[in-house]
N, C-alpha and C. Protein backbone atom coordinates (compact mmCIF):
# COMPACT_ATOMS: atom_id res chain seq x y z
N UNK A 1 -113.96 -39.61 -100.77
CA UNK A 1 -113.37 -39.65 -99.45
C UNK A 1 -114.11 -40.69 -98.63
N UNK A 2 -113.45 -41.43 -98.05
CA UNK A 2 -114.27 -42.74 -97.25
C UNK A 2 -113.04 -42.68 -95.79
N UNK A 3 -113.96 -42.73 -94.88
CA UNK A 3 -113.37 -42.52 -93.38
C UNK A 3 -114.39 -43.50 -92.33
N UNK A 4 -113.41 -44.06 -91.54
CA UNK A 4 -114.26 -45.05 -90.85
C UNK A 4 -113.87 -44.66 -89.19
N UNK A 5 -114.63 -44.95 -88.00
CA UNK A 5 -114.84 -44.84 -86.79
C UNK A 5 -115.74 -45.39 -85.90
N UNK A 6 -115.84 -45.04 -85.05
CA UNK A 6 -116.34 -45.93 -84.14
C UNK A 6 -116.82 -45.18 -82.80
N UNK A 7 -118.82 -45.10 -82.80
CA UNK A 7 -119.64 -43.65 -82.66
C UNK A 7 -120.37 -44.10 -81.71
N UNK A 8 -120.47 -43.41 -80.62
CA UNK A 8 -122.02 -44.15 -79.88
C UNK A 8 -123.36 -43.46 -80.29
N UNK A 9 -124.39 -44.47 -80.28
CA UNK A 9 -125.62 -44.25 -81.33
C UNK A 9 -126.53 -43.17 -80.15
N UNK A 10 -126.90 -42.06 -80.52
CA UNK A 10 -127.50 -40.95 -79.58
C UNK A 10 -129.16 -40.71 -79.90
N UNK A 11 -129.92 -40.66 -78.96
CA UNK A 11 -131.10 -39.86 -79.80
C UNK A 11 -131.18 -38.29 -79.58
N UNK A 12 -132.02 -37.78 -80.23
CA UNK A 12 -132.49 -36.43 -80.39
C UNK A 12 -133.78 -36.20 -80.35
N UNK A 13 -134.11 -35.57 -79.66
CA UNK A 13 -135.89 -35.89 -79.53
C UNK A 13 -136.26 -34.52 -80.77
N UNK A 14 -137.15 -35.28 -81.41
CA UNK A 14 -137.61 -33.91 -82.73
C UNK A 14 -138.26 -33.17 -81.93
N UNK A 15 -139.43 -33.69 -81.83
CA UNK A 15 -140.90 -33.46 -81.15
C UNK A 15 -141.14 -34.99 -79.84
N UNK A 16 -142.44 -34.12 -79.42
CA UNK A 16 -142.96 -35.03 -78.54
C UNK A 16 -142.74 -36.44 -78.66
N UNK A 17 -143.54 -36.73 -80.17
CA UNK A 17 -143.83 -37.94 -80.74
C UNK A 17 -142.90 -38.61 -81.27
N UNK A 18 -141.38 -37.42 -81.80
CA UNK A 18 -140.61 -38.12 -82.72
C UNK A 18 -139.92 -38.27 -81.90
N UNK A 19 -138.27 -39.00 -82.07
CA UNK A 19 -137.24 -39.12 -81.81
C UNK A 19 -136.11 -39.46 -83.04
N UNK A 20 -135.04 -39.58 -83.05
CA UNK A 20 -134.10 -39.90 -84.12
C UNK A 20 -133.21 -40.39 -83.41
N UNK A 21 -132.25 -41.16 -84.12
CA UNK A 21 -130.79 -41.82 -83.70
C UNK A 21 -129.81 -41.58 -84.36
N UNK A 22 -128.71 -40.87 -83.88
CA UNK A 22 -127.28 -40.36 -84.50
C UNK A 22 -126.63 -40.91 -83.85
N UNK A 23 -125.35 -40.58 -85.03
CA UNK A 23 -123.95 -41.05 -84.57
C UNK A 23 -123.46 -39.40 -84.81
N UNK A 24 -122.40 -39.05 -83.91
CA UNK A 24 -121.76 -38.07 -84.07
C UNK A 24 -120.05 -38.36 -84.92
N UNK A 25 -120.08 -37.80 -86.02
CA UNK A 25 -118.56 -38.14 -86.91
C UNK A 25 -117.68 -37.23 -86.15
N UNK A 26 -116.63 -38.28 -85.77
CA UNK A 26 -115.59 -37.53 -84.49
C UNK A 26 -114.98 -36.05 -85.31
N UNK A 27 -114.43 -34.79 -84.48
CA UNK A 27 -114.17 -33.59 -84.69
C UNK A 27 -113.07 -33.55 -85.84
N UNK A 28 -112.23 -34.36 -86.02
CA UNK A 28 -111.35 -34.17 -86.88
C UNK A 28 -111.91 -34.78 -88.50
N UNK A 29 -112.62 -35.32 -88.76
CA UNK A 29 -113.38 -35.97 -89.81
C UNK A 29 -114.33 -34.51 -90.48
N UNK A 30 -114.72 -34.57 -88.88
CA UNK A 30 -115.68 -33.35 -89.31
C UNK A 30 -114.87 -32.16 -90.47
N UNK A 31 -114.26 -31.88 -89.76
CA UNK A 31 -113.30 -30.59 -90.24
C UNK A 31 -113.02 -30.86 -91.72
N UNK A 32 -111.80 -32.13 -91.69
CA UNK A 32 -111.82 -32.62 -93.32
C UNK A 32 -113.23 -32.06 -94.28
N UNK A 33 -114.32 -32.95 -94.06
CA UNK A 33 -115.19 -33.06 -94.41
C UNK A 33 -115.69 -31.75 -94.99
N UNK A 34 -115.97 -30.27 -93.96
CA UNK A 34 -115.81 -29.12 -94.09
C UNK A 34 -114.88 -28.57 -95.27
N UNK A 35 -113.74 -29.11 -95.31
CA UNK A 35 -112.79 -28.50 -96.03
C UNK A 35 -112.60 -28.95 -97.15
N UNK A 36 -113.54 -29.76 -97.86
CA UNK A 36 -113.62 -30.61 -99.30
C UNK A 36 -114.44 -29.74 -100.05
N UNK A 37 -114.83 -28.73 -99.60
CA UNK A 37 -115.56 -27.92 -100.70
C UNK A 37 -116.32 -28.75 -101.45
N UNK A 38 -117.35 -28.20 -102.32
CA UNK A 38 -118.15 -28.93 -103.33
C UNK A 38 -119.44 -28.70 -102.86
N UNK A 39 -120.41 -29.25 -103.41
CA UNK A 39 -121.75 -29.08 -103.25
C UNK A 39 -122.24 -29.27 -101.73
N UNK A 40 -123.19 -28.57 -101.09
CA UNK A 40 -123.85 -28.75 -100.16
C UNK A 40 -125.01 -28.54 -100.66
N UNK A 41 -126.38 -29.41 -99.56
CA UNK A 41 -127.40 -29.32 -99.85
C UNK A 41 -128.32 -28.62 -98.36
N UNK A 42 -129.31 -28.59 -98.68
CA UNK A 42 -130.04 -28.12 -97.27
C UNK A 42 -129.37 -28.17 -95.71
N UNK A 43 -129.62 -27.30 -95.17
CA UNK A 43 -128.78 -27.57 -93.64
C UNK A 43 -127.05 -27.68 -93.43
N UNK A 44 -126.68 -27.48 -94.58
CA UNK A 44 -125.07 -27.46 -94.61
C UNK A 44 -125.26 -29.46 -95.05
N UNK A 45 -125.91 -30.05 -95.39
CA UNK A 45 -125.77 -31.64 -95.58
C UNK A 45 -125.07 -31.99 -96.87
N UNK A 46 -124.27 -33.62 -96.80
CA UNK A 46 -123.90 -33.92 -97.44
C UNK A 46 -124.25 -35.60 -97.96
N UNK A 47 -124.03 -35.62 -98.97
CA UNK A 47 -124.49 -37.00 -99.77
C UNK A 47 -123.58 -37.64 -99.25
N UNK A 48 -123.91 -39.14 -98.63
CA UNK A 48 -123.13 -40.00 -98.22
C UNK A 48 -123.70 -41.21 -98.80
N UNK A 49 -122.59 -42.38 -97.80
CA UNK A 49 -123.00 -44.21 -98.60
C UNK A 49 -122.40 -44.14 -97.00
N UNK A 50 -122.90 -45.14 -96.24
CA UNK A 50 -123.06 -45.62 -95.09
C UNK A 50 -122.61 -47.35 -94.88
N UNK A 51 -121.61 -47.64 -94.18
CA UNK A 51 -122.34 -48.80 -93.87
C UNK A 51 -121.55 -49.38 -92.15
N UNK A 52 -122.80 -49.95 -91.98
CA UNK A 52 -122.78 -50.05 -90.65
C UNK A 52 -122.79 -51.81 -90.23
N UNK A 53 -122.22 -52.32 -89.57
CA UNK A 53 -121.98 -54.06 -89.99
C UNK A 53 -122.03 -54.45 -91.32
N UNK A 54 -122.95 -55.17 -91.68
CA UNK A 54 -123.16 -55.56 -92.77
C UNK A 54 -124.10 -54.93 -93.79
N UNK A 55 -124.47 -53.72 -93.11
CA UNK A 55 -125.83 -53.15 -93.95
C UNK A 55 -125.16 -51.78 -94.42
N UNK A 56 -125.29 -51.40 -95.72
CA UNK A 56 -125.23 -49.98 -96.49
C UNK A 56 -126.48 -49.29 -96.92
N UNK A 57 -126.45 -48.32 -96.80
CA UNK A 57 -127.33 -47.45 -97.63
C UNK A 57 -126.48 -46.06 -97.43
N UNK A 58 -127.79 -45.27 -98.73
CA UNK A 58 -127.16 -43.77 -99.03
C UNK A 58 -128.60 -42.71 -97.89
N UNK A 59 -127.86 -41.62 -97.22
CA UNK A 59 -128.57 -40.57 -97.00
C UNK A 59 -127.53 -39.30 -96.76
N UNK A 60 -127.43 -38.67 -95.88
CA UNK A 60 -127.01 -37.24 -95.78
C UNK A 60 -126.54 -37.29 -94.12
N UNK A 61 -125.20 -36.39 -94.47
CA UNK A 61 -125.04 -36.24 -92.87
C UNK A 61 -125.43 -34.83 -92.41
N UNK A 62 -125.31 -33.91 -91.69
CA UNK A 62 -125.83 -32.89 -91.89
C UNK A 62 -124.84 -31.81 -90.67
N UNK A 63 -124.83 -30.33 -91.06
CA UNK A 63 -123.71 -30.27 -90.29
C UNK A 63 -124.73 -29.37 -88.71
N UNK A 64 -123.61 -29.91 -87.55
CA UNK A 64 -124.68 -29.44 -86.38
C UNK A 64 -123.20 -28.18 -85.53
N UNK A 65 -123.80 -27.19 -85.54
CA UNK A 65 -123.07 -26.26 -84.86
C UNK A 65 -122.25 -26.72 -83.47
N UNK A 66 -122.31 -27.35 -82.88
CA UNK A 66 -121.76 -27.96 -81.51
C UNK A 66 -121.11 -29.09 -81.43
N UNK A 67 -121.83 -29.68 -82.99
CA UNK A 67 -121.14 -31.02 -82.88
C UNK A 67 -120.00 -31.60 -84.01
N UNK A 68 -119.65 -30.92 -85.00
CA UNK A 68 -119.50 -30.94 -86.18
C UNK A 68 -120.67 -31.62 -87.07
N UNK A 69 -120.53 -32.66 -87.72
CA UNK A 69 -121.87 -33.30 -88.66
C UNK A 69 -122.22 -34.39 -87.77
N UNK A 70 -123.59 -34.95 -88.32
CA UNK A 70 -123.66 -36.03 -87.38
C UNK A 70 -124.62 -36.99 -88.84
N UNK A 71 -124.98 -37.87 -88.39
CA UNK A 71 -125.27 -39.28 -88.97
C UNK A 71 -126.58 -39.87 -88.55
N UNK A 72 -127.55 -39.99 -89.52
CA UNK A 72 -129.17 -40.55 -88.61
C UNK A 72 -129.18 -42.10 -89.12
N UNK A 73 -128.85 -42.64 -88.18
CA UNK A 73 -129.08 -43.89 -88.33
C UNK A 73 -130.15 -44.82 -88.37
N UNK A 74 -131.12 -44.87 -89.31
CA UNK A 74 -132.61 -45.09 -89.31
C UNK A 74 -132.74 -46.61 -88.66
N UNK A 75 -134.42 -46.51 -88.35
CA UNK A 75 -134.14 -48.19 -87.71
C UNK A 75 -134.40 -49.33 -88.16
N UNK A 76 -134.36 -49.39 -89.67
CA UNK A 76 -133.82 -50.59 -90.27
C UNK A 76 -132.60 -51.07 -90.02
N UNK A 77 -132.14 -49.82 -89.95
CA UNK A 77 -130.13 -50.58 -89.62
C UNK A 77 -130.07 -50.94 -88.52
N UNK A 78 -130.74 -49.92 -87.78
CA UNK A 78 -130.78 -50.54 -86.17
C UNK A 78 -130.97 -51.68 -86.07
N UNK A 79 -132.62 -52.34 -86.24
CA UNK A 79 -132.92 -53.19 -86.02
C UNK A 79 -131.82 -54.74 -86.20
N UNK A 80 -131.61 -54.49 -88.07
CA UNK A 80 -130.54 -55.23 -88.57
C UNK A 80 -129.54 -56.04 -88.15
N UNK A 81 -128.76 -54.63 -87.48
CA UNK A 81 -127.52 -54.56 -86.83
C UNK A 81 -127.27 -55.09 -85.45
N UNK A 82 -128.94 -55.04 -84.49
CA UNK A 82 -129.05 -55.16 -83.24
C UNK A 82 -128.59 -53.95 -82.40
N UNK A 83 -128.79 -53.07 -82.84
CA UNK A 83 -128.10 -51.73 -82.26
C UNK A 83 -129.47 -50.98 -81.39
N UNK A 84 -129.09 -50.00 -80.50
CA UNK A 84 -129.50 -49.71 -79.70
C UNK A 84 -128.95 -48.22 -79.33
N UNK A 85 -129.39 -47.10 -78.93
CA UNK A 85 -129.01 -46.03 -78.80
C UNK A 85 -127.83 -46.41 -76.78
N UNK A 86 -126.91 -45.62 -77.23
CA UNK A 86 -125.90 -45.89 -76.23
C UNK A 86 -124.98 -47.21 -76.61
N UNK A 87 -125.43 -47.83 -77.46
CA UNK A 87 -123.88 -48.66 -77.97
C UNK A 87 -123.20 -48.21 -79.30
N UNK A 88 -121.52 -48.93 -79.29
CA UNK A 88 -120.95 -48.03 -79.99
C UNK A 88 -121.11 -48.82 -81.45
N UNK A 89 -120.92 -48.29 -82.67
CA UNK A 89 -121.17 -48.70 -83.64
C UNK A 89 -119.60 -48.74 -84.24
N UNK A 90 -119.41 -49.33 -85.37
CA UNK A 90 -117.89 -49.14 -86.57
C UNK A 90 -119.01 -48.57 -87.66
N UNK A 91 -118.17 -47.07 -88.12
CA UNK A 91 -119.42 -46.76 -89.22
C UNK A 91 -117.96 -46.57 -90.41
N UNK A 92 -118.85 -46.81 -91.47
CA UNK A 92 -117.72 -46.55 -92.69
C UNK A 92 -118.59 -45.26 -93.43
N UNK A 93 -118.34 -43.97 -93.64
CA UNK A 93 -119.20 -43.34 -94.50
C UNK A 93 -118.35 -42.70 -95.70
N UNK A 94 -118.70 -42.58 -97.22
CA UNK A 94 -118.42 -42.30 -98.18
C UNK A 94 -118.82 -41.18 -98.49
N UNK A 95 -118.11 -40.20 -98.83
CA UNK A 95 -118.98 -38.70 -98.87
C UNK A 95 -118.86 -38.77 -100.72
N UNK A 96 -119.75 -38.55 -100.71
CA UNK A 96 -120.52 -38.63 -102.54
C UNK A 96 -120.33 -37.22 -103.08
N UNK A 97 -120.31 -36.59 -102.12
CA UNK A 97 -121.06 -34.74 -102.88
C UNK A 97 -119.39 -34.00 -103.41
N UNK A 98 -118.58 -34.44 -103.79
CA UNK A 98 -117.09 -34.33 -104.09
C UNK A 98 -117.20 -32.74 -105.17
């Protein structure tokens, strides 16, 4: 399953020290996504392939009670990409865990 959109990049503060950057996968993706059955791993997460401009990689989306799943966009891609939390991204993600 491969679904593409277009997310604004959010942080989440872990801890004090940490922070993270998501994209939230809009509500109706979500749901699909939900409804493919098959393997899940920790946290309700799923194996994905990512790619964001020109840059891909594989990690996990993970599912968030309020939000449906969401997307950590590490900051290699950031950097990469020129991205910045509060602009919107085109994300393509491939869900692997079938």
């Amino acid at each position: 399953m491969e679904v593409h959109f277009d997310a604004e990049l959010w942080i989440w503060d872990a801890r004090r020290s940490e922070t993270w950057t998501f994209v939230t996968l809009p509500g109706d993706i979500s749901d699909e996504i939900r409804e493919l059955g098959g393997p899940r791993r920790g946290f309700g997460s799923r194996r994905v392939q990512v790619r964001v401009g020109a840059t891909t990689w594989r990690t996990s989306i993970f599912a968030d009670s309020s939000r449906g799943y969401v997307l950590p966009v590490k900051r290699a891609v950031r950097k990469a990409e020129n991205l910045d939390p509060g602009d919107v991204a085109r994300v393509t993600v491939t869900v692997l865990d079938l």
